[in-house]
N, C-alpha and C. Protein backbone atom coordinates (compact mmCIF):
# COMPACT_ATOMS: atom_id res chain seq x y z
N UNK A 1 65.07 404.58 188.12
CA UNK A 1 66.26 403.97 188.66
C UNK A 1 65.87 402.86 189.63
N UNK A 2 66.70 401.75 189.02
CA UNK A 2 66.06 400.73 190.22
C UNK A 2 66.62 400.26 191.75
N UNK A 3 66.66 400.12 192.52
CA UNK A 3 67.59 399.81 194.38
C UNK A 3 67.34 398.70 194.48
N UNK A 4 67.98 398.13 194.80
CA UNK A 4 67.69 396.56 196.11
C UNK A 4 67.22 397.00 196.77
N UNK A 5 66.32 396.04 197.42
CA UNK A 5 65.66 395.98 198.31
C UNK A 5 66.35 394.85 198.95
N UNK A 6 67.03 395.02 200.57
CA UNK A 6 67.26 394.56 201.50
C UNK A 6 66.45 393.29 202.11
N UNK A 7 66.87 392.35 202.59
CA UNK A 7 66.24 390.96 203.18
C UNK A 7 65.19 391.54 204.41
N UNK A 8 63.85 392.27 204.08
CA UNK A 8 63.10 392.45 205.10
C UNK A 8 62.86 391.64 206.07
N UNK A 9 63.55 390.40 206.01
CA UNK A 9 63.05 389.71 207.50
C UNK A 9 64.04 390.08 208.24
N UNK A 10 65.37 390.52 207.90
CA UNK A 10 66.11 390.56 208.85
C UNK A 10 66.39 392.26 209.22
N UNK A 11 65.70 393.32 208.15
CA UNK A 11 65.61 394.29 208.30
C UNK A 11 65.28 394.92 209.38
N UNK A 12 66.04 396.15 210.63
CA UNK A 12 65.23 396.21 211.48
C UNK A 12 64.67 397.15 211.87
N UNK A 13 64.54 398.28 209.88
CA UNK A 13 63.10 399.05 209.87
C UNK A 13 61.86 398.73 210.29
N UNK A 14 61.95 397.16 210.30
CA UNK A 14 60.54 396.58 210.32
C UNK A 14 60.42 395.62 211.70
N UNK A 15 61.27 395.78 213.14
CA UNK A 15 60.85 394.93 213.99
C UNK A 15 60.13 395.25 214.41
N UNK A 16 59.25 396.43 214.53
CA UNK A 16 57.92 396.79 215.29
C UNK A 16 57.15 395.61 214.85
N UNK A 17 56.49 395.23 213.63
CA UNK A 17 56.18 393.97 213.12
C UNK A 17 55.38 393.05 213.98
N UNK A 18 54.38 392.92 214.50
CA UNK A 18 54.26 391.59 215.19
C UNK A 18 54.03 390.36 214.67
N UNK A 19 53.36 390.27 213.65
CA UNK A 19 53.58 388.94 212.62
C UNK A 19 54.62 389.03 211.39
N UNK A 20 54.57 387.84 210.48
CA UNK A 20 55.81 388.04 209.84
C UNK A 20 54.31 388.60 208.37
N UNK A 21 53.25 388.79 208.54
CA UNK A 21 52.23 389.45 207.41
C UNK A 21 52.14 390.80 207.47
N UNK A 22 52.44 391.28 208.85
CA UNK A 22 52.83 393.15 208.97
C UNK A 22 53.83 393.20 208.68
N UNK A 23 55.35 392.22 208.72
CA UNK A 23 56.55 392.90 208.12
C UNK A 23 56.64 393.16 206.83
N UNK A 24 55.57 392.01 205.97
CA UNK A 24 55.32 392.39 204.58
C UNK A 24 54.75 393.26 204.02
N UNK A 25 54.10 393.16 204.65
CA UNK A 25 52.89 395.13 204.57
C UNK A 25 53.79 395.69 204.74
N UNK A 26 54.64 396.09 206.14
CA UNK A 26 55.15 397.30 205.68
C UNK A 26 56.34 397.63 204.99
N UNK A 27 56.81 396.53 204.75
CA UNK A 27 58.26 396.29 203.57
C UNK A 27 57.52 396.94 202.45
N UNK A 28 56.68 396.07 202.06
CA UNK A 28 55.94 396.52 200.55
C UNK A 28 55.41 397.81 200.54
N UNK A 29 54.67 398.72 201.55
CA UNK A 29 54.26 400.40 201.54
C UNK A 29 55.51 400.99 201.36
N UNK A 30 56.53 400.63 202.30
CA UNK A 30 57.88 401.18 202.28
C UNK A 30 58.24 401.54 201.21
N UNK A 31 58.70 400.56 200.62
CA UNK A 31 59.66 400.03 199.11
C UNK A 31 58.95 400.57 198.26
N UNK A 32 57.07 400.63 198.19
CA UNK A 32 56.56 400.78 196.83
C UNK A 32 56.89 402.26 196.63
N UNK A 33 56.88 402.20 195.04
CA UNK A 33 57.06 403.50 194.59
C UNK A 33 55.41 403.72 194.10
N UNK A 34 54.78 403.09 194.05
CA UNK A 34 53.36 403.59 193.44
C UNK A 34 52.24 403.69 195.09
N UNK A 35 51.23 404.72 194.77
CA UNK A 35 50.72 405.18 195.99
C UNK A 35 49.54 404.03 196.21
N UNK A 36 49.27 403.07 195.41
CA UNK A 36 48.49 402.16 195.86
C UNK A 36 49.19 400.50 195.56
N UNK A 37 48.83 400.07 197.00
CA UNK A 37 49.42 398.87 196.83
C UNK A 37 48.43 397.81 196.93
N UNK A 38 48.58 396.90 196.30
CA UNK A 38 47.18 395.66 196.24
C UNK A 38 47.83 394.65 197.54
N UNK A 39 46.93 394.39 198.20
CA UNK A 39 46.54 393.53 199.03
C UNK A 39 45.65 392.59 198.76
N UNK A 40 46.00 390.82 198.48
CA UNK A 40 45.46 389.84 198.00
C UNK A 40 45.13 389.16 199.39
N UNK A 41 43.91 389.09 200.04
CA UNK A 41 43.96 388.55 201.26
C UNK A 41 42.48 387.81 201.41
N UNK A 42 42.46 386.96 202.15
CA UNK A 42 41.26 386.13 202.36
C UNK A 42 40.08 387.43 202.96
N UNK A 43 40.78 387.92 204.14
CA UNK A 43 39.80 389.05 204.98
C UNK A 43 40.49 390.41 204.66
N UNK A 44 39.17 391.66 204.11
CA UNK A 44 39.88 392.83 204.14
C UNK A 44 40.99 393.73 205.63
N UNK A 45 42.04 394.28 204.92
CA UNK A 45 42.97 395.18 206.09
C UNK A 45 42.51 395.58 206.99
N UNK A 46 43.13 394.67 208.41
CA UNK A 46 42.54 395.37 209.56
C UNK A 46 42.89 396.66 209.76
N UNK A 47 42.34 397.48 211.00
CA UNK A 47 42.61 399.00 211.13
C UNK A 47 44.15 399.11 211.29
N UNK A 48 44.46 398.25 211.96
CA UNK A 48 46.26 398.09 211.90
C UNK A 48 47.03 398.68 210.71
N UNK A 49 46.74 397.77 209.66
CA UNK A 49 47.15 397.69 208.46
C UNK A 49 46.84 398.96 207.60
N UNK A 50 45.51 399.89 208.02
CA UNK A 50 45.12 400.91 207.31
C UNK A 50 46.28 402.30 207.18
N UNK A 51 46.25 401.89 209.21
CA UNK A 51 46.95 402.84 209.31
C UNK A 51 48.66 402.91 209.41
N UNK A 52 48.83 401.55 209.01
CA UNK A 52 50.56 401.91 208.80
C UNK A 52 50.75 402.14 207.05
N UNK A 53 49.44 402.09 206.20
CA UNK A 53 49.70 402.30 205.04
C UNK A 53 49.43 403.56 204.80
N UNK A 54 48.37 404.58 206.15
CA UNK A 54 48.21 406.10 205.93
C UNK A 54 50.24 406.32 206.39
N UNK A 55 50.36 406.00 207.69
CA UNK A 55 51.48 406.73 207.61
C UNK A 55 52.74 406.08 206.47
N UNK A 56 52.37 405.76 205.84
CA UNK A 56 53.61 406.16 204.40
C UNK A 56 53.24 406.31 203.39
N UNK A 57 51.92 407.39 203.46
CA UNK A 57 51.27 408.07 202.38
C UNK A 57 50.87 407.23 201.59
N UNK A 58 50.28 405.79 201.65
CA UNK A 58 50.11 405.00 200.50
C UNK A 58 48.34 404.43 200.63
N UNK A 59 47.83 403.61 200.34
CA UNK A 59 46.42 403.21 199.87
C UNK A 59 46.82 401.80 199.59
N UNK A 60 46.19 400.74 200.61
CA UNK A 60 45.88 399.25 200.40
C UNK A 60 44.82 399.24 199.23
N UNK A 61 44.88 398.55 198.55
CA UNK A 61 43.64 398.56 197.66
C UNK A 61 43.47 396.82 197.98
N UNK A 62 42.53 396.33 198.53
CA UNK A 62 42.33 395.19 199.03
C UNK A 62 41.23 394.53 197.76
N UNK A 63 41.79 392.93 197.38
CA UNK A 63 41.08 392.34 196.51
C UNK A 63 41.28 390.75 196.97
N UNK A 64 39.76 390.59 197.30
CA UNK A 64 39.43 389.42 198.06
C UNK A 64 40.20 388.19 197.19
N UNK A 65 40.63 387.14 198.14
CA UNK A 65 41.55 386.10 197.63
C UNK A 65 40.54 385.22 196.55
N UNK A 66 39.21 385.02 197.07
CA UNK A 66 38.13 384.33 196.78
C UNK A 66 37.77 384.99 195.25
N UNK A 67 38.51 385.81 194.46
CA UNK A 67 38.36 385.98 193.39
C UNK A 67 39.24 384.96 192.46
N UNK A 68 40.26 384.68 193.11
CA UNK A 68 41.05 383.70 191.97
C UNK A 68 40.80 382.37 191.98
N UNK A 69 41.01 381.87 191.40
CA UNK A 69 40.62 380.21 190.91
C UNK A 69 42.33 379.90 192.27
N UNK A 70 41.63 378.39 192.49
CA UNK A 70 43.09 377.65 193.06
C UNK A 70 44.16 377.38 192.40
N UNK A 71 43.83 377.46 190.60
CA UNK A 71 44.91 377.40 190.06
C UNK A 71 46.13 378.35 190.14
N UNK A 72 45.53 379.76 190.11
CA UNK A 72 46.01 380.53 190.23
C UNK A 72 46.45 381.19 191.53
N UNK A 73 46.29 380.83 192.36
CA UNK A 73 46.53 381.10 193.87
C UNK A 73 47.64 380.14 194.00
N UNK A 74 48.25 378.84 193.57
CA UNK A 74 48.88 378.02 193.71
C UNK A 74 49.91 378.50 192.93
N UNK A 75 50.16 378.77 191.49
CA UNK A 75 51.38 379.63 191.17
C UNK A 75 51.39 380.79 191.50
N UNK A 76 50.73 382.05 192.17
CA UNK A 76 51.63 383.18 193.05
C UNK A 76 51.99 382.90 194.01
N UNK A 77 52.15 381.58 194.85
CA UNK A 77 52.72 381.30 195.71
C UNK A 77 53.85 380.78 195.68
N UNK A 78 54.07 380.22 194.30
CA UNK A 78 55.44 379.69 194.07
C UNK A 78 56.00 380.62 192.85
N UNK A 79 56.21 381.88 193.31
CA UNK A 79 56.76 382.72 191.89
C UNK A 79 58.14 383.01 192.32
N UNK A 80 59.21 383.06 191.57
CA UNK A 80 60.27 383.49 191.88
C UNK A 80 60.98 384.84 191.28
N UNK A 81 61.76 385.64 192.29
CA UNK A 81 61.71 386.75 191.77
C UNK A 81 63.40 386.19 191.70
N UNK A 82 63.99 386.90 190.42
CA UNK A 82 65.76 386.65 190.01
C UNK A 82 66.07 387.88 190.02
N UNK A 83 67.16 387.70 190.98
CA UNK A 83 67.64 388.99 191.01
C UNK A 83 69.84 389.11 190.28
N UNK A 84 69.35 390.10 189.44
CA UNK A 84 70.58 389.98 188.27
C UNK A 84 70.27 389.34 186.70
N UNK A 85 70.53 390.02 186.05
CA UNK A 85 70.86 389.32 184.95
C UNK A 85 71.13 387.89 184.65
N UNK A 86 72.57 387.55 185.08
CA UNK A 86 72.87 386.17 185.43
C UNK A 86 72.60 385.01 185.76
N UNK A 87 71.51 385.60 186.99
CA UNK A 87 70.80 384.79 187.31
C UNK A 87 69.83 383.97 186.27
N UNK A 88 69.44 385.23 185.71
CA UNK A 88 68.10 385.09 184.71
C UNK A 88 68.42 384.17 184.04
N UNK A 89 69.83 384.02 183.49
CA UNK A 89 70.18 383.23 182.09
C UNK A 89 70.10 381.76 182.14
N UNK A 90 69.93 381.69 183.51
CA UNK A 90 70.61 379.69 183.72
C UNK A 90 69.05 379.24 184.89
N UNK A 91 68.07 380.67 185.50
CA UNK A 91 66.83 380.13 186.16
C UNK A 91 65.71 379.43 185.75
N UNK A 92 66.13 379.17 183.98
CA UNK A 92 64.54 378.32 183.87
C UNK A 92 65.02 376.60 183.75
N UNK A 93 66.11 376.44 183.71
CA UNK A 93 66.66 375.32 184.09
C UNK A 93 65.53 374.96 185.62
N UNK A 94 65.79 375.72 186.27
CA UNK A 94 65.20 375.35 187.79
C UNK A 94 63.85 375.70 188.08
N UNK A 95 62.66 376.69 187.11
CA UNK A 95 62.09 377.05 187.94
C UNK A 95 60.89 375.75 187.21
N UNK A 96 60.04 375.08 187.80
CA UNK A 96 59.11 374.21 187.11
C UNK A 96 57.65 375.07 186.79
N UNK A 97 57.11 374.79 185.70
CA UNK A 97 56.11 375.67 185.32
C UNK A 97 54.64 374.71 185.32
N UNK A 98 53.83 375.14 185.86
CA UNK A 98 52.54 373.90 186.74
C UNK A 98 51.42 374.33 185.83
């Protein structure tokens, strides 16, 4: 069964947060339904990060950024997620493919 997921920036499960890269961490441990979550990051999870992913029972699985080509680092940065059906039908009008 699938839920929305709520606008985590304005969420305020997550103002403990001190950057806006821990509100994503912990949006994403939160939300995930699978017990390991990938972390794409230049430097592996600080102890910070370890341990807000022990307390919601989950596992960073960290995979250095320096594995992907720039090509590919340049479109997951511009990916768009559509949310609805509807949406879907009329988004490739807009989304440009690089």
């Amino acid at each position: 069964m699938q839920h929305p997921i709520p606008k985590i920036w304005l969420d305020p499960a997550f103002e403990n947060a001190e950057t806006l890269d821990e509100r994503l961490i912990s949006a994403a441990l939160f939300y995930s339904r699978e017990r390991h979550v990938a972390l794409v990051a230049p430097k592996h999870p600080t102890l910070k990060w370890r341990r807000l992913a022990r307390r919601y029972k989950k596992n960073l699985v960290y995979i250095p950024l320096k594995r992907f080509s720039l090509q590919t680092i340049d479109r997951v940065r511009k990916f768009h997620v559509l949310n609805g059906k509807e949406i879907r039908s009329y988004a490739s009008r807009f989304i440009q493919e690089f």
